[in-house]
PDB file of N, CA and C in Angstrom:
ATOM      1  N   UNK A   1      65.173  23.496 -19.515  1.00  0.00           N
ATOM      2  CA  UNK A   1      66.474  23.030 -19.158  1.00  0.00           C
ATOM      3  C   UNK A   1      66.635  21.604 -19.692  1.00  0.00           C
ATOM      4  N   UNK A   2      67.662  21.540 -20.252  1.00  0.00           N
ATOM      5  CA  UNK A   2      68.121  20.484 -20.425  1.00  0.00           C
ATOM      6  C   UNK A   2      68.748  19.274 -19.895  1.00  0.00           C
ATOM      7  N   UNK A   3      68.613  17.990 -19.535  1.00  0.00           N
ATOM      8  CA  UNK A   3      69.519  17.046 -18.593  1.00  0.00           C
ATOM      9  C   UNK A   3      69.779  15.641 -19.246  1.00  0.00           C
ATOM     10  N   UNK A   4      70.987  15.402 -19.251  1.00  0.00           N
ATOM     11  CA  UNK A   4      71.445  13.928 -19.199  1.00  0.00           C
ATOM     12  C   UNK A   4      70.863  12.642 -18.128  1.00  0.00           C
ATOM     13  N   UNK A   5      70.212  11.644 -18.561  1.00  0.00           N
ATOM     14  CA  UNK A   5      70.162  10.627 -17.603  1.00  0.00           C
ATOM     15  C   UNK A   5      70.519   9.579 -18.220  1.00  0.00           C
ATOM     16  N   UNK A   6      70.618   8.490 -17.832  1.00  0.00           N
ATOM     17  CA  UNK A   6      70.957   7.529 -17.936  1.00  0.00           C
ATOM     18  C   UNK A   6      68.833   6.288 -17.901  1.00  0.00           C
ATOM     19  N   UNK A   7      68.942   5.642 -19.123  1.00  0.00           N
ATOM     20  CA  UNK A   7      67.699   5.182 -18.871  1.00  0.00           C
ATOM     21  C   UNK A   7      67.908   3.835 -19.499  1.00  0.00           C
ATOM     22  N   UNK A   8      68.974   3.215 -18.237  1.00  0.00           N
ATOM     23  CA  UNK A   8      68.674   1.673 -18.509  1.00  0.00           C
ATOM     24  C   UNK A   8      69.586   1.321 -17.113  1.00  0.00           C
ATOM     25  N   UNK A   9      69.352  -0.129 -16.976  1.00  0.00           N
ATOM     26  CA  UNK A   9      69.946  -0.488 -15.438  1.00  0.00           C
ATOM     27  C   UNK A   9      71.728  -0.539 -15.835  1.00  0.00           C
ATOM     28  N   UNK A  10      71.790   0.229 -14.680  1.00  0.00           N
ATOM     29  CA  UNK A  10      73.148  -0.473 -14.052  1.00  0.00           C
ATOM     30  C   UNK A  10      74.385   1.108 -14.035  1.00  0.00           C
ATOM     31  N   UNK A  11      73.394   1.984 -13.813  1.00  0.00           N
ATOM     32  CA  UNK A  11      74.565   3.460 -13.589  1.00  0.00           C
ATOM     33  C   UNK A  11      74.979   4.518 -14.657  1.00  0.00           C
ATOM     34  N   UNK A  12      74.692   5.547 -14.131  1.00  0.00           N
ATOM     35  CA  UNK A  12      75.418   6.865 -15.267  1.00  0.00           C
ATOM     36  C   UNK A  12      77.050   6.859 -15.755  1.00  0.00           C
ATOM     37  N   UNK A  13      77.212   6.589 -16.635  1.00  0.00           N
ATOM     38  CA  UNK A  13      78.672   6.575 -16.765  1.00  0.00           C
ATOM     39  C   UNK A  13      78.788   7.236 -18.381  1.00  0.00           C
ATOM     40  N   UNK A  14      79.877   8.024 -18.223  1.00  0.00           N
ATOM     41  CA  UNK A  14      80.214   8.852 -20.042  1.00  0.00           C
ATOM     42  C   UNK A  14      80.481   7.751 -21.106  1.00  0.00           C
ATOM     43  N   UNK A  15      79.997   8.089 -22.302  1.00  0.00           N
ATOM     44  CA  UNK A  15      80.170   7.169 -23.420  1.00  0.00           C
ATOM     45  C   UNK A  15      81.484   7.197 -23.775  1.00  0.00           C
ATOM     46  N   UNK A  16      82.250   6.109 -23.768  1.00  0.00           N
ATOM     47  CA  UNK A  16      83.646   6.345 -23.810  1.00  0.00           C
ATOM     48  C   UNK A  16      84.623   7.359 -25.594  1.00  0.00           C
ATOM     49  N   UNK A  17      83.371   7.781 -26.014  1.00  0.00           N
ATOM     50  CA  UNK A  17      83.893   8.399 -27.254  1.00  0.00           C
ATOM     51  C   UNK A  17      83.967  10.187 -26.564  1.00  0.00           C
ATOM     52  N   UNK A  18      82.950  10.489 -25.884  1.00  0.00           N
ATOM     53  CA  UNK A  18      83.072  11.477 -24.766  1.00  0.00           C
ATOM     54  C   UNK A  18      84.160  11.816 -23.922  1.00  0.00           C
ATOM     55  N   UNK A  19      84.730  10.576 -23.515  1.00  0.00           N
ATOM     56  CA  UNK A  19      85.661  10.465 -22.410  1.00  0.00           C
ATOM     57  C   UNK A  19      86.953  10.918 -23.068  1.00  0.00           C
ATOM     58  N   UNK A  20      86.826   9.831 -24.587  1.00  0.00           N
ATOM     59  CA  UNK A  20      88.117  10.471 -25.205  1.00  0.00           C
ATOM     60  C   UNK A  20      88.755  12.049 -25.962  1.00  0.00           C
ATOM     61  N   UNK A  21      87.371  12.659 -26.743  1.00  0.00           N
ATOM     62  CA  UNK A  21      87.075  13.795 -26.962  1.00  0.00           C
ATOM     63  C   UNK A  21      87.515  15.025 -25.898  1.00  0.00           C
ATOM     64  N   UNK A  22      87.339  14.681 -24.844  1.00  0.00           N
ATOM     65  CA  UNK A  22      87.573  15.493 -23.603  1.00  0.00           C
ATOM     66  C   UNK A  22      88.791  15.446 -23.131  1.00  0.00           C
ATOM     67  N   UNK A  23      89.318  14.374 -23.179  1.00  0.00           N
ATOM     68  CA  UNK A  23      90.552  14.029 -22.648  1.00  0.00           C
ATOM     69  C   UNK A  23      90.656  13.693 -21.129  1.00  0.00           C
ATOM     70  N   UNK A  24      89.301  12.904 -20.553  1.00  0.00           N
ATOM     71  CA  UNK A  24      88.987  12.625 -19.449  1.00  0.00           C
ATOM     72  C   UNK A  24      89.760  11.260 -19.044  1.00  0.00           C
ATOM     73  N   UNK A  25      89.597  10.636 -17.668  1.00  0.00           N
ATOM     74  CA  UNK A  25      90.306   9.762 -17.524  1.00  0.00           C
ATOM     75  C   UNK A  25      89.922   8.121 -17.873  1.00  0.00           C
ATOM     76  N   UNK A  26      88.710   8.194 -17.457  1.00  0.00           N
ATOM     77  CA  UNK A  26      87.867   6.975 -17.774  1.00  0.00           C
ATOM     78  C   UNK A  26      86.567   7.832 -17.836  1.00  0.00           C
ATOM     79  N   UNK A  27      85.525   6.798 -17.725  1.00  0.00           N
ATOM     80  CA  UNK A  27      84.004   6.921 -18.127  1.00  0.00           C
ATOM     81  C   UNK A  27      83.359   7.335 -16.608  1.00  0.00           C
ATOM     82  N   UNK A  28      84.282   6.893 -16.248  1.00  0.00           N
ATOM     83  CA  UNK A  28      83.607   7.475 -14.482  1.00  0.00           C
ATOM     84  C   UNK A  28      84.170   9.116 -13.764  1.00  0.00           C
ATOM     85  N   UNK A  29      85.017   9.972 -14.527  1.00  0.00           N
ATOM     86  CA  UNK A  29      85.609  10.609 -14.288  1.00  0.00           C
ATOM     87  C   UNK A  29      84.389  12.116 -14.462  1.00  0.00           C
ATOM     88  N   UNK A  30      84.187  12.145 -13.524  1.00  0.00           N
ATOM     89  CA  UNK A  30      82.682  13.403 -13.561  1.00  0.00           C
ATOM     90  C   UNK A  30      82.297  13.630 -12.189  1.00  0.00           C
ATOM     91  N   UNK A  31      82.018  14.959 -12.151  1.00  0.00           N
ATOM     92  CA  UNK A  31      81.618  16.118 -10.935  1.00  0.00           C
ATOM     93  C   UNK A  31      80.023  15.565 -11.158  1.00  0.00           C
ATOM     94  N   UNK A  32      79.056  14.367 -10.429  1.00  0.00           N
ATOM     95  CA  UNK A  32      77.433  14.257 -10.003  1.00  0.00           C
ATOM     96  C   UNK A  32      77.337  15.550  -9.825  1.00  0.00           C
ATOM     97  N   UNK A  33      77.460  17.114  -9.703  1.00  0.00           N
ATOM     98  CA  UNK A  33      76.430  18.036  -9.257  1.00  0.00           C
ATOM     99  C   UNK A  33      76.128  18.518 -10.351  1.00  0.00           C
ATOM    100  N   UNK A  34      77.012  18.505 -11.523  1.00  0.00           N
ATOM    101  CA  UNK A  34      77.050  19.394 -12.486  1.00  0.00           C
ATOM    102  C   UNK A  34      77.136  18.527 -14.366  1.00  0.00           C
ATOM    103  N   UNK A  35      77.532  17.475 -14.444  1.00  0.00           N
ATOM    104  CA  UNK A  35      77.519  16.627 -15.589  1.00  0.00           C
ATOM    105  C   UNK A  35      76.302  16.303 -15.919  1.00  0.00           C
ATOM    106  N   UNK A  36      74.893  16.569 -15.557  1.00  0.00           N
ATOM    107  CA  UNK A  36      73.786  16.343 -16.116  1.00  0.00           C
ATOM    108  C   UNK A  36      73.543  17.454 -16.742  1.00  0.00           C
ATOM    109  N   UNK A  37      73.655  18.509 -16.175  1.00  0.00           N
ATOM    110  CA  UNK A  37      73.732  19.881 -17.184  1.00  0.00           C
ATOM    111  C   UNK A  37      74.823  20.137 -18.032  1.00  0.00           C
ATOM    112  N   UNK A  38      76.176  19.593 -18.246  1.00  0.00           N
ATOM    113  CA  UNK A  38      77.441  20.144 -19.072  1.00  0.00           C
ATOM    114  C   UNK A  38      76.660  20.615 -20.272  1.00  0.00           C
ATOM    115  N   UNK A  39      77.292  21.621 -20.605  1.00  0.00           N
ATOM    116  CA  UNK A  39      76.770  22.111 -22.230  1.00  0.00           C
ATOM    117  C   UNK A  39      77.626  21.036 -23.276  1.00  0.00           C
ATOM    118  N   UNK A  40      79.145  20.944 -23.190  1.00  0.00           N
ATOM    119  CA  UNK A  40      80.082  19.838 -23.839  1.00  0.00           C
ATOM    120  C   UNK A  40      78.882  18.487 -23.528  1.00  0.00           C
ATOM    121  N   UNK A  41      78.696  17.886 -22.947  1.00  0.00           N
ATOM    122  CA  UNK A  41      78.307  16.965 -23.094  1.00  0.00           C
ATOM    123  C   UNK A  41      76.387  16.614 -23.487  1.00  0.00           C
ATOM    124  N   UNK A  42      76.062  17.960 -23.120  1.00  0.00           N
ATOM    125  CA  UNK A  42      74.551  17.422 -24.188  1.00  0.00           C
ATOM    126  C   UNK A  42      74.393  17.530 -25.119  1.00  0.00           C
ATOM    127  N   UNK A  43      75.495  18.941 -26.215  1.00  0.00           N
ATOM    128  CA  UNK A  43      75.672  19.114 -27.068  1.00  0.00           C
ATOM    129  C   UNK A  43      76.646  17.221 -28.091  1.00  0.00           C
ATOM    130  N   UNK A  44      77.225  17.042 -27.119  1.00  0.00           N
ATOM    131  CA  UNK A  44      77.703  15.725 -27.763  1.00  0.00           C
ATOM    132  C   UNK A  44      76.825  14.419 -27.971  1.00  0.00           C
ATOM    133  N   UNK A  45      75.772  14.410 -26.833  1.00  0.00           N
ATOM    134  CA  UNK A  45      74.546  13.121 -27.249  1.00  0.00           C
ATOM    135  C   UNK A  45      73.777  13.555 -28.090  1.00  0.00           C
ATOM    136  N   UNK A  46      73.540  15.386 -28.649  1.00  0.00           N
ATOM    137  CA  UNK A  46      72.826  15.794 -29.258  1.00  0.00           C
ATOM    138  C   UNK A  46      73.147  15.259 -30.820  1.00  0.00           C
ATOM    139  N   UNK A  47      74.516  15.605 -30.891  1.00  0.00           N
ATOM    140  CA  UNK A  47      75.343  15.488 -32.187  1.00  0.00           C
ATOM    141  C   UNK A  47      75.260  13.570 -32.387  1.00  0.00           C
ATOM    142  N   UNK A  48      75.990  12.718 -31.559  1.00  0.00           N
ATOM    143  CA  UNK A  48      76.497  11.501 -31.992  1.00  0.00           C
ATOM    144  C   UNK A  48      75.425  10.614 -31.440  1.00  0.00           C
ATOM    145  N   UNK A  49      73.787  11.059 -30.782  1.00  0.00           N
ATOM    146  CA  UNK A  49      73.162  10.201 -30.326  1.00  0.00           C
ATOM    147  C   UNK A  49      73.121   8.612 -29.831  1.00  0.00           C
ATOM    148  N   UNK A  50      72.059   7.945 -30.066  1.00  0.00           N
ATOM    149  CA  UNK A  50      71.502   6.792 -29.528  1.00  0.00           C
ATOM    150  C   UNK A  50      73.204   5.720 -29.833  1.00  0.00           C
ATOM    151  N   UNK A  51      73.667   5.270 -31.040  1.00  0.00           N
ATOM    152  CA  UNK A  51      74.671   3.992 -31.141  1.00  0.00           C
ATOM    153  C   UNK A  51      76.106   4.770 -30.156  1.00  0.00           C
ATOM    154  N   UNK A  52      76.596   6.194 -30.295  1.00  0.00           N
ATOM    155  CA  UNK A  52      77.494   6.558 -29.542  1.00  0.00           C
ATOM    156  C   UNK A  52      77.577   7.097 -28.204  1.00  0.00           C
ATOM    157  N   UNK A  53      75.999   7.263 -27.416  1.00  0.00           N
ATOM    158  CA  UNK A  53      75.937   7.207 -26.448  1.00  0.00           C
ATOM    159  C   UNK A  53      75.052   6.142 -25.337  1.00  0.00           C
ATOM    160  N   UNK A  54      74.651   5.183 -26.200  1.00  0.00           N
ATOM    161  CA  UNK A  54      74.323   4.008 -24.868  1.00  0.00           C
ATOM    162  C   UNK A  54      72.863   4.166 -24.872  1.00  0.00           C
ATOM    163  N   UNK A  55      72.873   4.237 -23.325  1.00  0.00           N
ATOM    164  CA  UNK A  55      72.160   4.156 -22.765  1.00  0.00           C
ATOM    165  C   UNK A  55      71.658   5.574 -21.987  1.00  0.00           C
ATOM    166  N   UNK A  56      72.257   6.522 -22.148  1.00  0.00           N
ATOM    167  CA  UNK A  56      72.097   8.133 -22.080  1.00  0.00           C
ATOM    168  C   UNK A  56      71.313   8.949 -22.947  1.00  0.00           C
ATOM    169  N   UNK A  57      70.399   9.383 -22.235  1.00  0.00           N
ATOM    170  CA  UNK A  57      68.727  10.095 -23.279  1.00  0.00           C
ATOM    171  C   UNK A  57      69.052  11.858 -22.835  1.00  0.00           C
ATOM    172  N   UNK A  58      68.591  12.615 -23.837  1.00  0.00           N
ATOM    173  CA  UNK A  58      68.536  13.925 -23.063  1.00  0.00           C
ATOM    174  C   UNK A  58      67.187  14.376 -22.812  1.00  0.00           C
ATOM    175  N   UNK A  59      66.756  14.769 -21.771  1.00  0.00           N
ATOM    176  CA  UNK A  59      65.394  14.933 -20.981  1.00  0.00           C
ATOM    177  C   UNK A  59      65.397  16.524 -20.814  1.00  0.00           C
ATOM    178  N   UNK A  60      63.897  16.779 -21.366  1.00  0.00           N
ATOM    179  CA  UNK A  60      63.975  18.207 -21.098  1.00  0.00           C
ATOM    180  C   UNK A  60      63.060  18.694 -19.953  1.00  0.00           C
ATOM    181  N   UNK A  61      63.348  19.441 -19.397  1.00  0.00           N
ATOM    182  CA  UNK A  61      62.180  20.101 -18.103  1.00  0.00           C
ATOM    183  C   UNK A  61      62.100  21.400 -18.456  1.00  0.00           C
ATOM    184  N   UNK A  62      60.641  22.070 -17.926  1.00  0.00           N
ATOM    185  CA  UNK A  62      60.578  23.268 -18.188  1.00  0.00           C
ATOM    186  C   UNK A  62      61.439  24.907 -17.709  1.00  0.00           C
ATOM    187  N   UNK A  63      61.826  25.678 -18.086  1.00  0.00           N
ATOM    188  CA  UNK A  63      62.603  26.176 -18.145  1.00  0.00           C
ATOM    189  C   UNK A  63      62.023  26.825 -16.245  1.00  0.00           C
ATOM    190  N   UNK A  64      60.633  27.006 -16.622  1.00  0.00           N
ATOM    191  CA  UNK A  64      60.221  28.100 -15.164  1.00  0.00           C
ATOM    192  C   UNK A  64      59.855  26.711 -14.338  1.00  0.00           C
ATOM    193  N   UNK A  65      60.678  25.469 -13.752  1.00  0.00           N
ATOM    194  CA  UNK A  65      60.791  24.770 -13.022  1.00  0.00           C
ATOM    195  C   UNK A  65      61.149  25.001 -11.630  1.00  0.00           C
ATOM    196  N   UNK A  66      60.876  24.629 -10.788  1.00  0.00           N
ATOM    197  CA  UNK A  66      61.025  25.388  -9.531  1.00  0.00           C
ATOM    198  C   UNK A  66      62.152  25.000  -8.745  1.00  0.00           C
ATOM    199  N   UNK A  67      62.015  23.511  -8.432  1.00  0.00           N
ATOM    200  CA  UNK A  67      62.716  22.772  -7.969  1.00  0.00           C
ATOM    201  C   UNK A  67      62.939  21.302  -9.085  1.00  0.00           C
ATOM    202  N   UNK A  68      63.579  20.234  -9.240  1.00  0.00           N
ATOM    203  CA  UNK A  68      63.388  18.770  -9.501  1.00  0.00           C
ATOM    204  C   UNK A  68      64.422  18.149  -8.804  1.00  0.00           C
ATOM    205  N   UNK A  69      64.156  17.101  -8.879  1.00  0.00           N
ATOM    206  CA  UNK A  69      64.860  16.354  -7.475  1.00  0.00           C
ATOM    207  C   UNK A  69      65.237  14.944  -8.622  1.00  0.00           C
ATOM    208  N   UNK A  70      66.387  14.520  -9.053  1.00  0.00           N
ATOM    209  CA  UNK A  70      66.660  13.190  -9.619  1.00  0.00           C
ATOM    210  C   UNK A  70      66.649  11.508  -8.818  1.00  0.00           C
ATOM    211  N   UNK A  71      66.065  10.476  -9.393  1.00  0.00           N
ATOM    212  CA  UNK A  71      65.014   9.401  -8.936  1.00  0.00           C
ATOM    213  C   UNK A  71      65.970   8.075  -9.624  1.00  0.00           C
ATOM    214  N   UNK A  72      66.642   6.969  -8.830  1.00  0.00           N
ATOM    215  CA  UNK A  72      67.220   6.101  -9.865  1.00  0.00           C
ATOM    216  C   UNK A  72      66.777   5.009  -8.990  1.00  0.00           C
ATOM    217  N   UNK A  73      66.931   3.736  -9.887  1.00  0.00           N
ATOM    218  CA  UNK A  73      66.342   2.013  -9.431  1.00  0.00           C
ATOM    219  C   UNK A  73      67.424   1.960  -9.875  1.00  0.00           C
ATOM    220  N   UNK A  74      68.080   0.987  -9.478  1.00  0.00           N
ATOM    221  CA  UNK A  74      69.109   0.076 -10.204  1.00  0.00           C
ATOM    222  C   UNK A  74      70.200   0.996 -11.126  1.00  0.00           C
ATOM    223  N   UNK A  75      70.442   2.284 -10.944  1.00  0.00           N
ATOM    224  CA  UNK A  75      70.878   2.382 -12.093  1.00  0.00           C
ATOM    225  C   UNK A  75      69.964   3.657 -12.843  1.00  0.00           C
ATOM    226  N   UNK A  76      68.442   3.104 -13.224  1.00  0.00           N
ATOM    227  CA  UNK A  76      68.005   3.249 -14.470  1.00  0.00           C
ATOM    228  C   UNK A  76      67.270   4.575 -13.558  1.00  0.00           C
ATOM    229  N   UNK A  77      67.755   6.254 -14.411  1.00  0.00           N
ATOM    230  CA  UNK A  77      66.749   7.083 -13.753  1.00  0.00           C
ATOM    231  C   UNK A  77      65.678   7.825 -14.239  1.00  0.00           C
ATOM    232  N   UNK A  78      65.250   8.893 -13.559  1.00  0.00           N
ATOM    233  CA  UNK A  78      64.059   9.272 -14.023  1.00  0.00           C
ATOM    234  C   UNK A  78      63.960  10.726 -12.828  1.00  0.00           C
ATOM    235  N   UNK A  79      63.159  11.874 -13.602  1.00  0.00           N
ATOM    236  CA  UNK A  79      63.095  12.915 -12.841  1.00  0.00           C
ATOM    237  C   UNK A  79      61.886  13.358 -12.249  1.00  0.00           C
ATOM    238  N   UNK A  80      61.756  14.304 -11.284  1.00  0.00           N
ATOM    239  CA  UNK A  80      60.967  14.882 -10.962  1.00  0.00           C
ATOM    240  C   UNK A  80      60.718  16.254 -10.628  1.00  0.00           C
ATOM    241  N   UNK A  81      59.979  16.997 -11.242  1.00  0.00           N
ATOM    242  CA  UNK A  81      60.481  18.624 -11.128  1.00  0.00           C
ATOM    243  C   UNK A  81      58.607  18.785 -11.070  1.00  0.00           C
ATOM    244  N   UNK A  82      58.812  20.085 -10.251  1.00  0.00           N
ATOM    245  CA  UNK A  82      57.682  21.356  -9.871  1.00  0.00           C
ATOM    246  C   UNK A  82      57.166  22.296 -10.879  1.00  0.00           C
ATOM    247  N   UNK A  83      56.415  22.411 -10.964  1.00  0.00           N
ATOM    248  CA  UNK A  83      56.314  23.970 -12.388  1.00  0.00           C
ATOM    249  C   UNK A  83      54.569  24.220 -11.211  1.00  0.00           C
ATOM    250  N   UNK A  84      54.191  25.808 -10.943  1.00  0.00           N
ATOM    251  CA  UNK A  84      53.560  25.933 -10.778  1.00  0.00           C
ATOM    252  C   UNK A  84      52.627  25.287  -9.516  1.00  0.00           C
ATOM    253  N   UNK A  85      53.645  24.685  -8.533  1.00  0.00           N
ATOM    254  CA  UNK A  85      53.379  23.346  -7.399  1.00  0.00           C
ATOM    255  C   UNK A  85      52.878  22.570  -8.098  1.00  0.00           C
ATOM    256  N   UNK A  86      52.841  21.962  -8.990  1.00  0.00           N
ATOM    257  CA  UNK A  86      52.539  20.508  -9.383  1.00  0.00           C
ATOM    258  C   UNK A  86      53.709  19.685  -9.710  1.00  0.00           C
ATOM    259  N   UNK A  87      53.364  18.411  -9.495  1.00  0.00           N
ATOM    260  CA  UNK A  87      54.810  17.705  -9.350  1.00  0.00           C
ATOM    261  C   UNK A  87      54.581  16.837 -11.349  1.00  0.00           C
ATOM    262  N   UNK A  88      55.775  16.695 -11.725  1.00  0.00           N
ATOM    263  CA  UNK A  88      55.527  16.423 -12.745  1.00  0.00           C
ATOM    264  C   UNK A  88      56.970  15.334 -13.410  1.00  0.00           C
ATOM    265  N   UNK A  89      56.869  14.543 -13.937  1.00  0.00           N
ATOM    266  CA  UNK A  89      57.678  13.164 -13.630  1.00  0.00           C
ATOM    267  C   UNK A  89      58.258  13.058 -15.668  1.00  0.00           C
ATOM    268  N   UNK A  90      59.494  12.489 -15.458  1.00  0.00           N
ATOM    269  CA  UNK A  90      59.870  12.726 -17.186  1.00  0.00           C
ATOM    270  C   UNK A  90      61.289  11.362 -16.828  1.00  0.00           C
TER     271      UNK A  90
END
Protein backbone atom coordinates (compact mmCIF):
# COMPACT_ATOMS: atom_id res chain seq x y z
CA UNK A 1 0.00 0.00 0.00
CA UNK A 2 0.83 3.09 -0.77
CA UNK A 3 0.70 6.52 1.54
CA UNK A 4 1.30 10.19 1.45
CA UNK A 5 3.06 11.85 4.48
CA UNK A 6 4.28 14.77 5.03
CA UNK A 7 8.21 14.61 6.27
CA UNK A 8 9.17 17.92 7.50
CA UNK A 9 7.83 20.21 10.45
CA UNK A 10 4.92 22.12 10.46
CA UNK A 11 1.68 19.93 8.91
CA UNK A 12 0.19 17.92 5.93
CA UNK A 13 -1.13 20.28 3.56
CA UNK A 14 -1.69 19.68 -0.64
CA UNK A 15 0.94 21.17 -2.91
CA UNK A 16 -0.83 24.01 -4.21
CA UNK A 17 -0.29 22.78 -8.00
CA UNK A 18 -2.59 19.72 -6.69
CA UNK A 19 -5.05 21.99 -5.25
CA UNK A 20 -5.31 23.70 -8.54
CA UNK A 21 -5.41 20.57 -10.87
CA UNK A 22 -8.35 19.36 -8.79
CA UNK A 23 -10.13 22.31 -8.53
CA UNK A 24 -9.97 22.22 -4.71
CA UNK A 25 -10.38 25.15 -2.50
CA UNK A 26 -7.14 25.80 -0.81
CA UNK A 27 -4.28 23.44 0.32
CA UNK A 28 -6.15 22.54 3.39
CA UNK A 29 -9.24 21.35 1.68
CA UNK A 30 -9.04 17.30 2.36
CA UNK A 31 -11.05 14.37 4.02
CA UNK A 32 -7.69 13.13 7.02
CA UNK A 33 -9.33 9.52 6.66
CA UNK A 34 -8.81 9.05 3.17
CA UNK A 35 -6.12 11.68 1.34
CA UNK A 36 -3.14 9.59 2.36
CA UNK A 37 -4.38 6.88 0.18
CA UNK A 38 -6.10 9.12 -2.89
CA UNK A 39 -5.03 7.36 -6.06
CA UNK A 40 -5.32 11.30 -7.83
CA UNK A 41 -3.00 12.37 -5.50
CA UNK A 42 -0.09 9.73 -5.23
CA UNK A 43 -0.26 9.29 -8.72
CA UNK A 44 0.44 13.24 -8.83
CA UNK A 45 3.70 13.25 -6.29
CA UNK A 46 4.53 10.22 -8.36
CA UNK A 47 4.45 12.21 -11.68
CA UNK A 48 5.61 16.02 -10.49
CA UNK A 49 7.73 14.84 -7.37
CA UNK A 50 10.22 16.39 -4.84
CA UNK A 51 10.31 20.65 -6.37
CA UNK A 52 6.22 20.33 -6.96
CA UNK A 53 5.38 18.66 -3.97
CA UNK A 54 7.33 20.04 -0.87
CA UNK A 55 7.67 18.44 1.67
CA UNK A 56 5.31 15.27 0.84
CA UNK A 57 7.23 11.71 0.33
CA UNK A 58 5.27 8.60 -0.80
CA UNK A 59 5.85 5.72 1.77
CA UNK A 60 5.20 2.29 1.00
CA UNK A 61 3.92 -0.48 3.54
CA UNK A 62 3.44 -3.94 2.90
CA UNK A 63 0.52 -4.93 1.14
CA UNK A 64 -0.36 -8.10 3.87
CA UNK A 65 -0.13 -5.29 6.71
CA UNK A 66 -2.39 -5.84 9.39
CA UNK A 67 -3.00 -2.84 11.06
CA UNK A 68 -0.62 0.78 10.95
CA UNK A 69 -1.42 3.46 13.03
CA UNK A 70 0.07 7.17 11.68
CA UNK A 71 2.80 9.04 14.24
CA UNK A 72 3.46 13.05 13.83
CA UNK A 73 5.95 15.64 16.01
CA UNK A 74 5.44 18.93 15.04
CA UNK A 75 4.00 18.36 11.93
CA UNK A 76 6.75 16.03 10.63
CA UNK A 77 5.27 12.22 10.32
CA UNK A 78 6.13 8.85 10.27
CA UNK A 79 4.31 5.35 10.32
CA UNK A 80 3.80 2.37 11.99
CA UNK A 81 2.29 -0.83 10.67
CA UNK A 82 2.16 -4.78 11.78
CA UNK A 83 3.04 -7.52 9.18
CA UNK A 84 3.10 -10.87 10.85
CA UNK A 85 2.83 -9.18 14.75
CA UNK A 86 5.88 -7.38 14.39
CA UNK A 87 5.75 -3.78 14.60
CA UNK A 88 7.66 -2.13 11.90
CA UNK A 89 8.31 1.81 11.53
CA UNK A 90 8.84 3.74 7.84
Amino acid sequence: MTLVLNRNWGGFHLPKGFVKDYNLESVYDFDDDTIRTDPFLIDWVRRYGKPACGDLELVEIPDNATDWELGEYDGWESIIYVVDGKLYHA
